[in-house]
PDB file of N, CA and C in Angstrom:
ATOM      1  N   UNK A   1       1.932 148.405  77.718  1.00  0.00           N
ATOM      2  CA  UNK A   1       3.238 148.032  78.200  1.00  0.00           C
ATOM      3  C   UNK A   1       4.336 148.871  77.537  1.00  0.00           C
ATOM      4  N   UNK A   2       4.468 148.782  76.200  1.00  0.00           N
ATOM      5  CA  UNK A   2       5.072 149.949  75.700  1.00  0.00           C
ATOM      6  C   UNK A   2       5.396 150.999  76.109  1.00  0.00           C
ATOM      7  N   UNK A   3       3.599 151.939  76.401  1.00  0.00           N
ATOM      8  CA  UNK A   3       4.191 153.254  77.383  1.00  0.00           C
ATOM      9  C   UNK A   3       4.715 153.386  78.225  1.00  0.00           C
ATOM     10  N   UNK A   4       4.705 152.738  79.297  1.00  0.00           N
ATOM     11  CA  UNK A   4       5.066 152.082  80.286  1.00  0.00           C
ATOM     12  C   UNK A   4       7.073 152.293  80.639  1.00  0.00           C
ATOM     13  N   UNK A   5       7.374 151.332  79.502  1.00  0.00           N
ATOM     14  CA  UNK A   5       9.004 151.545  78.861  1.00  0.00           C
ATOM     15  C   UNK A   5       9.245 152.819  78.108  1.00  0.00           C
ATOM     16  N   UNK A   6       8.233 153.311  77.683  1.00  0.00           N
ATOM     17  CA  UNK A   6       8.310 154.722  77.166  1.00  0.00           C
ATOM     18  C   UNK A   6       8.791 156.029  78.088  1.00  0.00           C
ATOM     19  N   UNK A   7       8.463 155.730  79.028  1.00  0.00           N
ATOM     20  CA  UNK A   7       8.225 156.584  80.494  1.00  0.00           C
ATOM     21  C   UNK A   7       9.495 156.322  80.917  1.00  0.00           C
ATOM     22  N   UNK A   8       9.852 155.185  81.192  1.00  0.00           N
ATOM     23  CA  UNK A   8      11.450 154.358  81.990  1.00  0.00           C
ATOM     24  C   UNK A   8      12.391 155.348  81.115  1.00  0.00           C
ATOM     25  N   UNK A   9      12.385 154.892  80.298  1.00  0.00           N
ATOM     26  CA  UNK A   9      13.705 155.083  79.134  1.00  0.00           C
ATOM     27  C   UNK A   9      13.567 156.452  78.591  1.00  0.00           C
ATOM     28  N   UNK A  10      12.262 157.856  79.103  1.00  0.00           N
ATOM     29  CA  UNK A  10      12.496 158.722  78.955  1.00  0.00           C
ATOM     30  C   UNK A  10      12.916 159.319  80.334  1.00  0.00           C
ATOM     31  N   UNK A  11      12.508 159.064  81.489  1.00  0.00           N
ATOM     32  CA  UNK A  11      13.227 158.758  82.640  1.00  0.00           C
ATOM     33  C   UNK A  11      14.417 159.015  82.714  1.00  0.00           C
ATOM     34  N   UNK A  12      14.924 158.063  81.996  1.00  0.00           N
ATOM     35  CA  UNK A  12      15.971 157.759  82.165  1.00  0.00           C
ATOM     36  C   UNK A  12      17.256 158.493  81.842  1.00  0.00           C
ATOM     37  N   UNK A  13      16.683 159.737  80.598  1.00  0.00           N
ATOM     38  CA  UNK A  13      17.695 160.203  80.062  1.00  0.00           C
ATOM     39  C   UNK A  13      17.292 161.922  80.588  1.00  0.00           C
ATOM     40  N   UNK A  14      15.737 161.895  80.546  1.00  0.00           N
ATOM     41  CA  UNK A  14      15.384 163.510  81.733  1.00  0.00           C
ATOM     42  C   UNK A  14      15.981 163.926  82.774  1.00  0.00           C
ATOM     43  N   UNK A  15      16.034 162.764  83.900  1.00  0.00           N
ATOM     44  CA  UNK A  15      16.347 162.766  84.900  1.00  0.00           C
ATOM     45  C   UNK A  15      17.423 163.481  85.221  1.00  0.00           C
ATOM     46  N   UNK A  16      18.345 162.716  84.684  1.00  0.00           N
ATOM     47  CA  UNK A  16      19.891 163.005  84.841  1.00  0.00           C
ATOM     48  C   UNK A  16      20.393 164.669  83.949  1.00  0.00           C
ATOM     49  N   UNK A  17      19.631 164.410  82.545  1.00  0.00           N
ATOM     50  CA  UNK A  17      19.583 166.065  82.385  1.00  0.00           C
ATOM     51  C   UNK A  17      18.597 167.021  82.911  1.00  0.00           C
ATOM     52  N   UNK A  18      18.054 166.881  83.702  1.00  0.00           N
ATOM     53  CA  UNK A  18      17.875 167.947  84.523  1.00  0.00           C
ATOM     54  C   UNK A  18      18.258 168.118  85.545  1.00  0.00           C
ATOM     55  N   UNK A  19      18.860 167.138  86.351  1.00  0.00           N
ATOM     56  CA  UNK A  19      19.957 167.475  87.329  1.00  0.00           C
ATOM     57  C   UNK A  19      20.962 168.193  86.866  1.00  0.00           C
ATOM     58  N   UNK A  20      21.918 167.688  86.307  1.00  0.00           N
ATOM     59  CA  UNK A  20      23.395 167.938  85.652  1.00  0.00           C
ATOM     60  C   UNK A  20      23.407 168.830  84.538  1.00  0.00           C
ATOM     61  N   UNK A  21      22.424 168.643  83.755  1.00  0.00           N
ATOM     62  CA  UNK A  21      22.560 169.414  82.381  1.00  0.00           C
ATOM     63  C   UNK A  21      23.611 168.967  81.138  1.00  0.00           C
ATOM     64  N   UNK A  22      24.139 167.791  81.095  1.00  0.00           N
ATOM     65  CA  UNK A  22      25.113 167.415  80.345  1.00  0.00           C
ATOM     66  C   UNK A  22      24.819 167.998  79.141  1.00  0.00           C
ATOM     67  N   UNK A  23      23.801 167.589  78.084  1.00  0.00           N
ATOM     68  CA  UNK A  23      23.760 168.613  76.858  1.00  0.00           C
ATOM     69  C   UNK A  23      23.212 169.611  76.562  1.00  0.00           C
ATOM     70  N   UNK A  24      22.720 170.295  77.721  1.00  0.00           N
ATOM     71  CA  UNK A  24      22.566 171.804  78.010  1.00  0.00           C
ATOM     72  C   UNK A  24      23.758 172.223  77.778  1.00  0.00           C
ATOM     73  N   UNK A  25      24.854 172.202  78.844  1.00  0.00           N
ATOM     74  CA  UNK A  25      26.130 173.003  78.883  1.00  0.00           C
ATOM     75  C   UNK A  25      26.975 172.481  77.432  1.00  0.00           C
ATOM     76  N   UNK A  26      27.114 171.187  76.657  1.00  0.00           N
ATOM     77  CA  UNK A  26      27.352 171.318  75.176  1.00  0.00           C
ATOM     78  C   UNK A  26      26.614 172.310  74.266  1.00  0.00           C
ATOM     79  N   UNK A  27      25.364 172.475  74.409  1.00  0.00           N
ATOM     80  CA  UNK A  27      24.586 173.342  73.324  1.00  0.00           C
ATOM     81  C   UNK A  27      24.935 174.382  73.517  1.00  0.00           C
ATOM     82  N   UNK A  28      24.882 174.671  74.687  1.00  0.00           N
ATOM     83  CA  UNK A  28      25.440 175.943  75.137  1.00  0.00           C
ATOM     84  C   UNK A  28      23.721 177.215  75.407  1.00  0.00           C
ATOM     85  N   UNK A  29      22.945 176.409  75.869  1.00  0.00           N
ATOM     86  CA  UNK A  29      21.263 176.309  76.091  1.00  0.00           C
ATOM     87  C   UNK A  29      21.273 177.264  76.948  1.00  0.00           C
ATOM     88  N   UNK A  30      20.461 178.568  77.405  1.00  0.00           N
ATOM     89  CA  UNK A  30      20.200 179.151  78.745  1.00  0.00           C
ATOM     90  C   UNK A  30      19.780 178.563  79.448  1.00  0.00           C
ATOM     91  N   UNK A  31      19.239 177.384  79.583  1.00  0.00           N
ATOM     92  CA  UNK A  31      18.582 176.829  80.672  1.00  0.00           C
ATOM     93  C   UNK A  31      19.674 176.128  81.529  1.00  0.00           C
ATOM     94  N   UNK A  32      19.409 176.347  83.270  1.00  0.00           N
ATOM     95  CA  UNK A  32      20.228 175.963  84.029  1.00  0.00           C
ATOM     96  C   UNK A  32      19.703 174.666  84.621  1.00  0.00           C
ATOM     97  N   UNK A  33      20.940 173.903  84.781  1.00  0.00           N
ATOM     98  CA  UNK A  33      20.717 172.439  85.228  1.00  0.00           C
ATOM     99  C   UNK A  33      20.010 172.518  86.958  1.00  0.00           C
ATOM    100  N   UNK A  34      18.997 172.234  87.674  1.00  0.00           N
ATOM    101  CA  UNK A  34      18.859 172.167  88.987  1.00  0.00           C
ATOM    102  C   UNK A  34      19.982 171.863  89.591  1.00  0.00           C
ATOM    103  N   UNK A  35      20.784 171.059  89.304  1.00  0.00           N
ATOM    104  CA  UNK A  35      21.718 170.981  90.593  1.00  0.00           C
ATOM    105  C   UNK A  35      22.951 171.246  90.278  1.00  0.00           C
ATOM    106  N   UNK A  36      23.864 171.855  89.797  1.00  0.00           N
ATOM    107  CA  UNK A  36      25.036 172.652  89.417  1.00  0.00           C
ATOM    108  C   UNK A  36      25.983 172.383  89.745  1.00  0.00           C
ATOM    109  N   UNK A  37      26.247 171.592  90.911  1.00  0.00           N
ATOM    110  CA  UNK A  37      27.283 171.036  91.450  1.00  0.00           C
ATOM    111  C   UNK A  37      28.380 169.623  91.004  1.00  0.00           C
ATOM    112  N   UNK A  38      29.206 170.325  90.012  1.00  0.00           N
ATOM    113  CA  UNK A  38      29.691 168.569  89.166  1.00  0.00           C
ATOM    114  C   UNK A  38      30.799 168.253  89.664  1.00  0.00           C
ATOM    115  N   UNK A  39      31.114 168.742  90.783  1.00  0.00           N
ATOM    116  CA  UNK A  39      32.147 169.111  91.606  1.00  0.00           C
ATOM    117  C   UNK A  39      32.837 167.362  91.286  1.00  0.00           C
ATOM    118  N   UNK A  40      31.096 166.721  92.068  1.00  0.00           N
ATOM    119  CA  UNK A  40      31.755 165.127  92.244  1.00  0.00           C
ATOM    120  C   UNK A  40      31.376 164.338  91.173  1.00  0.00           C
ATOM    121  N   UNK A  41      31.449 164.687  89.482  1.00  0.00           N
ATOM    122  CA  UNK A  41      32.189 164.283  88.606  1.00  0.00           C
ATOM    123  C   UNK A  41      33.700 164.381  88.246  1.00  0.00           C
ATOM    124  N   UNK A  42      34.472 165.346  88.917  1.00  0.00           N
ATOM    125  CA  UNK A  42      35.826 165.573  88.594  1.00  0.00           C
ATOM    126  C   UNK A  42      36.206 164.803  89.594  1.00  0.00           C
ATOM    127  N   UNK A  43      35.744 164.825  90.689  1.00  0.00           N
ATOM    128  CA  UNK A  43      36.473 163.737  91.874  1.00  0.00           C
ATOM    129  C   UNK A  43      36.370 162.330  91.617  1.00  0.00           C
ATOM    130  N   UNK A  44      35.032 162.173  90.561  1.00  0.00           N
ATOM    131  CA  UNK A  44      34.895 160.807  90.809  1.00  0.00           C
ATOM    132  C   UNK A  44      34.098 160.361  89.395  1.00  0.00           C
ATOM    133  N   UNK A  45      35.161 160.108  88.110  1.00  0.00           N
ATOM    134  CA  UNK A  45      34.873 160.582  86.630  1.00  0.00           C
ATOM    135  C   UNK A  45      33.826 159.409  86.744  1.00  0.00           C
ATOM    136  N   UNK A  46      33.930 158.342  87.317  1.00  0.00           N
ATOM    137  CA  UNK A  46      33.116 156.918  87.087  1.00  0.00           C
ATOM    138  C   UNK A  46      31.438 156.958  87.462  1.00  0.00           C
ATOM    139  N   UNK A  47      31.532 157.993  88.092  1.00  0.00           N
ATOM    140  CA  UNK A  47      30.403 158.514  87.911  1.00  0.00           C
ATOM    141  C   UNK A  47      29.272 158.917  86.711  1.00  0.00           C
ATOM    142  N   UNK A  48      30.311 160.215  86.303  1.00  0.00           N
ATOM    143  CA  UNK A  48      30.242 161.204  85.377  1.00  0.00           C
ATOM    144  C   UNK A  48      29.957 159.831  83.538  1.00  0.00           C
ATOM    145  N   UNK A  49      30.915 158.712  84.025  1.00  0.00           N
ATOM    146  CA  UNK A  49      30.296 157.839  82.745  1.00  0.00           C
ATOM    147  C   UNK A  49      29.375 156.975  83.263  1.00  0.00           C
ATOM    148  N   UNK A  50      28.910 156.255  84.106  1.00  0.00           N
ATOM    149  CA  UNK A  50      27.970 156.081  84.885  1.00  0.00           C
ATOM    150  C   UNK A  50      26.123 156.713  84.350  1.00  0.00           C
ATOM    151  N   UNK A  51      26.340 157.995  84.408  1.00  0.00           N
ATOM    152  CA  UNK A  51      25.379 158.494  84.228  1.00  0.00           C
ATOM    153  C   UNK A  51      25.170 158.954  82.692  1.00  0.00           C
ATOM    154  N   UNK A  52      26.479 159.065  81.977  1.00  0.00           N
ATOM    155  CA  UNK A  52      26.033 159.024  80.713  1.00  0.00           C
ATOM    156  C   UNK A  52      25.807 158.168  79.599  1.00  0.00           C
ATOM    157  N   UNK A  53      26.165 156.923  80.404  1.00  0.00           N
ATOM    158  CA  UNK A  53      25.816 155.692  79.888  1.00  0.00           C
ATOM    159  C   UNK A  53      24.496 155.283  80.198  1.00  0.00           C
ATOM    160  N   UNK A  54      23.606 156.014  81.401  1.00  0.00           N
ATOM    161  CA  UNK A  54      22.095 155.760  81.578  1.00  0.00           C
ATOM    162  C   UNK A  54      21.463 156.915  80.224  1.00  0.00           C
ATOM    163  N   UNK A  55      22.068 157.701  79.870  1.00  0.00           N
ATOM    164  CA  UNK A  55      20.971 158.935  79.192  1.00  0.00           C
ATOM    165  C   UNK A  55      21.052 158.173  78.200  1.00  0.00           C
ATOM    166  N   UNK A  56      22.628 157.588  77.565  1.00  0.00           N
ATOM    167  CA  UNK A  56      22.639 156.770  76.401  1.00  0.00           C
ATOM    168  C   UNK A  56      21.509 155.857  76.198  1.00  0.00           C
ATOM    169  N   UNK A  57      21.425 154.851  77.148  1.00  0.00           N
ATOM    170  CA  UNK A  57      20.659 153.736  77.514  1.00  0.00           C
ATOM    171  C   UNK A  57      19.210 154.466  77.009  1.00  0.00           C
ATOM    172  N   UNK A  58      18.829 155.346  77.568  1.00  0.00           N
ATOM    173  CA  UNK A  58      17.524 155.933  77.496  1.00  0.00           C
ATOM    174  C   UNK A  58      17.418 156.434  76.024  1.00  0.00           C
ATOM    175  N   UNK A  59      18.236 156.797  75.771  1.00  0.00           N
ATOM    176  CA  UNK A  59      17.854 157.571  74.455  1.00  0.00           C
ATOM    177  C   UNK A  59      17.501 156.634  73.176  1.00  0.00           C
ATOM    178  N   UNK A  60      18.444 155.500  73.604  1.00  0.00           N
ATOM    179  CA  UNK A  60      18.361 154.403  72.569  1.00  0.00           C
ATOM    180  C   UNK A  60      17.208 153.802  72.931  1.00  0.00           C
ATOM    181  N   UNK A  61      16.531 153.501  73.811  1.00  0.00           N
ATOM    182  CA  UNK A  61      15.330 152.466  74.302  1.00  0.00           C
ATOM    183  C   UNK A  61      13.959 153.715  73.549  1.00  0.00           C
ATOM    184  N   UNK A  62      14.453 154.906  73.334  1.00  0.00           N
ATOM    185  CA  UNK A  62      13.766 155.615  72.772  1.00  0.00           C
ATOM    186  C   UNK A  62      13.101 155.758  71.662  1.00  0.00           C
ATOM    187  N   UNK A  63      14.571 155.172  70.739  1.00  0.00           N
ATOM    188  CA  UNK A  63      14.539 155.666  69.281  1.00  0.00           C
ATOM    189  C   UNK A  63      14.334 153.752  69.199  1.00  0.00           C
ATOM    190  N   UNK A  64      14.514 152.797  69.620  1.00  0.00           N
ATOM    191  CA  UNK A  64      14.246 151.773  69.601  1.00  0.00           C
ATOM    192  C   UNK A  64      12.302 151.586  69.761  1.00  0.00           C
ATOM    193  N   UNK A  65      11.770 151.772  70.535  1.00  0.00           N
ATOM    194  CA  UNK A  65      10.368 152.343  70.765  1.00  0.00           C
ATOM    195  C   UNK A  65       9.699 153.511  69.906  1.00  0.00           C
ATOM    196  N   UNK A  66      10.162 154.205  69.251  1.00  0.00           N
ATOM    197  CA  UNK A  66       9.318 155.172  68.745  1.00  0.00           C
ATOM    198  C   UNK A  66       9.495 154.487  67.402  1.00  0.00           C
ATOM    199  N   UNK A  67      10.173 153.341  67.054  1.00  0.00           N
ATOM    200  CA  UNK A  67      10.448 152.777  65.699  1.00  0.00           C
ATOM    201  C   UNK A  67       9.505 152.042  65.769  1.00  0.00           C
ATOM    202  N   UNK A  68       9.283 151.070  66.948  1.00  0.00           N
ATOM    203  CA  UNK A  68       8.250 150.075  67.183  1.00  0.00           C
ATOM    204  C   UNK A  68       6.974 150.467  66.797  1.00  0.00           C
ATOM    205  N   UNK A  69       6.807 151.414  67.565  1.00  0.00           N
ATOM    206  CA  UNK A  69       5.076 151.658  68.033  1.00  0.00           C
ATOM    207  C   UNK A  69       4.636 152.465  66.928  1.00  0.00           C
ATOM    208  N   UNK A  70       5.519 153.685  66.245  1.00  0.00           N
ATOM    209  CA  UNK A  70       4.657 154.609  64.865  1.00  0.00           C
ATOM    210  C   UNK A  70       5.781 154.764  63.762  1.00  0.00           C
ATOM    211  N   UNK A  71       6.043 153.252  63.256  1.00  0.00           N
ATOM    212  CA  UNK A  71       6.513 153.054  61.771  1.00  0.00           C
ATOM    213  C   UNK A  71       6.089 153.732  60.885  1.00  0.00           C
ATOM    214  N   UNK A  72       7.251 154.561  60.464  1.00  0.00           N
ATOM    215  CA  UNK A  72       6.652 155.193  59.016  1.00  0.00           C
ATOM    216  C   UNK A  72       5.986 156.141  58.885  1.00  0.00           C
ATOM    217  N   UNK A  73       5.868 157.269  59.792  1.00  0.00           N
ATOM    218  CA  UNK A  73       5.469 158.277  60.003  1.00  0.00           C
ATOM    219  C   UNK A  73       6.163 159.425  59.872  1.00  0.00           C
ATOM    220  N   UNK A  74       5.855 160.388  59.191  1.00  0.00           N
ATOM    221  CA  UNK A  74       6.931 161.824  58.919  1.00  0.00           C
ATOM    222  C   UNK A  74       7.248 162.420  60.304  1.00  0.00           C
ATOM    223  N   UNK A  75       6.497 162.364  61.533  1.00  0.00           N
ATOM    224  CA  UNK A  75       6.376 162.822  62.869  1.00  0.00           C
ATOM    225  C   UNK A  75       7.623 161.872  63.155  1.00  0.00           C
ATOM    226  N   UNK A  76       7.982 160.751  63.001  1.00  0.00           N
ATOM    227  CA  UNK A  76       8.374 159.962  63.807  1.00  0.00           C
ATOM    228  C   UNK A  76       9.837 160.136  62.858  1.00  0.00           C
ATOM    229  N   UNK A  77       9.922 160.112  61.563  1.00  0.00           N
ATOM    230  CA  UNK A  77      11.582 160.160  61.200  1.00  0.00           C
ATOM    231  C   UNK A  77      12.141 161.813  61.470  1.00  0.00           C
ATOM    232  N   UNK A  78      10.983 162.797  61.818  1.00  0.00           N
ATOM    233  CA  UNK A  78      11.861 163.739  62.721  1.00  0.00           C
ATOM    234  C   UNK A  78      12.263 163.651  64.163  1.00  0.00           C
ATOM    235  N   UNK A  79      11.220 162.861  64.847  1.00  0.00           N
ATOM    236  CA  UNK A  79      11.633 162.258  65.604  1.00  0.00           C
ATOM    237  C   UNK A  79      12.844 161.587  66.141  1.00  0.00           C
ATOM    238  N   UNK A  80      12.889 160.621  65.356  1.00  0.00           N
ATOM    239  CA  UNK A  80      14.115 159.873  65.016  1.00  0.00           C
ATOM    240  C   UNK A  80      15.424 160.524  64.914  1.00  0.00           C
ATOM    241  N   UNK A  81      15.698 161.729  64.259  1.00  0.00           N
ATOM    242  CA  UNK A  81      16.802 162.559  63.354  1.00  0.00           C
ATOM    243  C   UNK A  81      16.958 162.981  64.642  1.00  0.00           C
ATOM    244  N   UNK A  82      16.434 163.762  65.781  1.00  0.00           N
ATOM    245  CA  UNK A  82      16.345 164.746  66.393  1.00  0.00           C
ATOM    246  C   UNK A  82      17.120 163.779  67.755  1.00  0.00           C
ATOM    247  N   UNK A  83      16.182 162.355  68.097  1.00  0.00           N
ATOM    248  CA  UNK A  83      17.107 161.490  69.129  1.00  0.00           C
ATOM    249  C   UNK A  83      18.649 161.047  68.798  1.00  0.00           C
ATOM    250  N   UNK A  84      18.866 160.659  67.184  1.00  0.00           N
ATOM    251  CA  UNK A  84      19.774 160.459  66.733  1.00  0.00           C
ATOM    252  C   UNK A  84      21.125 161.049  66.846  1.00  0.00           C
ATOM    253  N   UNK A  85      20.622 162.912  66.995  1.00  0.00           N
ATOM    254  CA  UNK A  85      21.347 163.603  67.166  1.00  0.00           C
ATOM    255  C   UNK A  85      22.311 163.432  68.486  1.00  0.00           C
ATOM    256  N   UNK A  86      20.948 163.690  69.205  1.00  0.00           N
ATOM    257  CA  UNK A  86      21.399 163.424  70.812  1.00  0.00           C
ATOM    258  C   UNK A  86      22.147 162.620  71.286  1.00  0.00           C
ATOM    259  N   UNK A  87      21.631 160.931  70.922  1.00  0.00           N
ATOM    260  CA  UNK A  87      22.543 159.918  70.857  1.00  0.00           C
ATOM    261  C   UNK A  87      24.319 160.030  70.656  1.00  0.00           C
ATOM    262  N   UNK A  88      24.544 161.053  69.542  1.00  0.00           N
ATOM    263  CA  UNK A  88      25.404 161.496  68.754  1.00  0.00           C
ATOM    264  C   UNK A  88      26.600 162.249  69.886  1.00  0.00           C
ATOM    265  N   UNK A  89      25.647 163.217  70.314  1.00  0.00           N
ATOM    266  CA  UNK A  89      26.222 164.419  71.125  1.00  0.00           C
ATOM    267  C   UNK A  89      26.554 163.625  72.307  1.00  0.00           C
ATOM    268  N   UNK A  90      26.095 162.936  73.093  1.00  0.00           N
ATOM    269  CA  UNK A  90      26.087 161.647  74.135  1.00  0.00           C
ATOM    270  C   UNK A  90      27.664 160.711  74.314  1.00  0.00           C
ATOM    271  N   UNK A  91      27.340 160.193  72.823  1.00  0.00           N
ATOM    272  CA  UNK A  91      28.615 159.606  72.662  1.00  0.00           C
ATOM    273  C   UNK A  91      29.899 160.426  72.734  1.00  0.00           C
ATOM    274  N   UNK A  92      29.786 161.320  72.033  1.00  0.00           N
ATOM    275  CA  UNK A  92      30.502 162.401  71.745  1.00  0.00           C
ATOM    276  C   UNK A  92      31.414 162.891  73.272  1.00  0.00           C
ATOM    277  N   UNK A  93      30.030 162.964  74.358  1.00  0.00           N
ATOM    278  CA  UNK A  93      30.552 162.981  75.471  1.00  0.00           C
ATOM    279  C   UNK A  93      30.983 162.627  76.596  1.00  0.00           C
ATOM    280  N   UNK A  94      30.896 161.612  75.843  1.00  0.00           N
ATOM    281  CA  UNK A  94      31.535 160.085  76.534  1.00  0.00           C
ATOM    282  C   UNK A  94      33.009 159.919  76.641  1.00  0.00           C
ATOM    283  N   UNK A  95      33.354 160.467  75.200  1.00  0.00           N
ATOM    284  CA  UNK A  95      34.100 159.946  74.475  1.00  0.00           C
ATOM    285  C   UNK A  95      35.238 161.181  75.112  1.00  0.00           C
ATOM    286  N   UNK A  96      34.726 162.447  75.099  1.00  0.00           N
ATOM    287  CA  UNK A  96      35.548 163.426  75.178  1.00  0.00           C
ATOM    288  C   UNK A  96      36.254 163.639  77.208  1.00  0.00           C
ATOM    289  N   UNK A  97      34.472 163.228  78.019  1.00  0.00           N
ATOM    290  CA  UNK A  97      34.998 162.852  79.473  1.00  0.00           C
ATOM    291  C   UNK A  97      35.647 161.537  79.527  1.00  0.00           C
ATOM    292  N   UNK A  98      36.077 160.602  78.790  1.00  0.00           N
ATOM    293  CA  UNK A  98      36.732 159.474  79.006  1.00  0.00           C
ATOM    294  C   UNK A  98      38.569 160.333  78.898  1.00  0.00           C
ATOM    295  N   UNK A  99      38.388 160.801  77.533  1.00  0.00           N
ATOM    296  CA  UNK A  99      39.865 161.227  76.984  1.00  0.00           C
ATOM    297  C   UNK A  99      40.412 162.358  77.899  1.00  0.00           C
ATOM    298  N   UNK A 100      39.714 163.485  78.634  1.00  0.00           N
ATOM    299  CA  UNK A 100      39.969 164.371  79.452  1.00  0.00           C
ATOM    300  C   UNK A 100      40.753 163.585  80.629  1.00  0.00           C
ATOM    301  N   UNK A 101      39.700 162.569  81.291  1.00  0.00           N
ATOM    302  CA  UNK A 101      40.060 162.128  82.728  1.00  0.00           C
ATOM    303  C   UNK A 101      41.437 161.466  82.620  1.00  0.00           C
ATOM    304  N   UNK A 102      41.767 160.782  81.268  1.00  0.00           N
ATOM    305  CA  UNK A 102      42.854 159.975  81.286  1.00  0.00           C
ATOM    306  C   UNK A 102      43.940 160.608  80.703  1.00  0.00           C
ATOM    307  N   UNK A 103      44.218 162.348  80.565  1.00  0.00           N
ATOM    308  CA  UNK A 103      44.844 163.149  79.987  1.00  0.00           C
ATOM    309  C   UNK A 103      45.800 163.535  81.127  1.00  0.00           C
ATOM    310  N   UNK A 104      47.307 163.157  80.712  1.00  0.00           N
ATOM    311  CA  UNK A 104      48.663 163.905  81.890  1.00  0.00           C
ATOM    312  C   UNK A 104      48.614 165.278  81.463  1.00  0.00           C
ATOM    313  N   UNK A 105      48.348 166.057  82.614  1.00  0.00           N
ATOM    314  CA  UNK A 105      48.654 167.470  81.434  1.00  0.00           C
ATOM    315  C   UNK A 105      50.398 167.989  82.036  1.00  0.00           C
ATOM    316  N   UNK A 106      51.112 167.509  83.351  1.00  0.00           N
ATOM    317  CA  UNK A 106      51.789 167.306  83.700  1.00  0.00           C
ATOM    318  C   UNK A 106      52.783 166.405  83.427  1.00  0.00           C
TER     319      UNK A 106
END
């Protein structure tokens, strides 16, 4: 059952970066997102948090599960450090498409 939610909640946060590429284009990664078009995140920001509130979701059901299932393992607190990050960068870009959309630059 575990794996199971393992799969969902990695799902969950793949998915959407490999469509969009959200922390591809932060890292600044060569790899291109499949679908390139964020056209209708600027039209429609509720989206754009929408979906980064699912990678969030995922990432945490992640690091929540990989705590569960292999406690205490050197594999698993790099593990850990490495989702943590992400989590990090996530928020980060949450935080920064929230403050953009609600910015007068006019």
């Amino acid at each position: 059952m575990q794996k199971t939610w393992l799969w969902i909640f990695g799902a969950m946060f793949i998915v959407p970066e490999v469509l969009w590429g959200n922390l591809i284009g932060i890292l600044h990664m060569p790899l291109l997102p499949f679908y390139g078009n964020v056209q209708i995140f600027t039209d429609n920001p509720m989206i754009a948090y929408l979906v980064i509130i699912i990678e969030i979701i995922g990432v945490g059901g992640l690091i929540y599960l990989s705590n569960k299932q292999y406690h205490g393992t050197k594999l698993n607190y790099l593990f850990n450090i490495i989702l943590i990050l992400v989590l990090l960068l996530l928020i980060a870009s949450l935080f920064l498409s929230y403050a953009i959309s609600n910015m007068n630059l006019l």
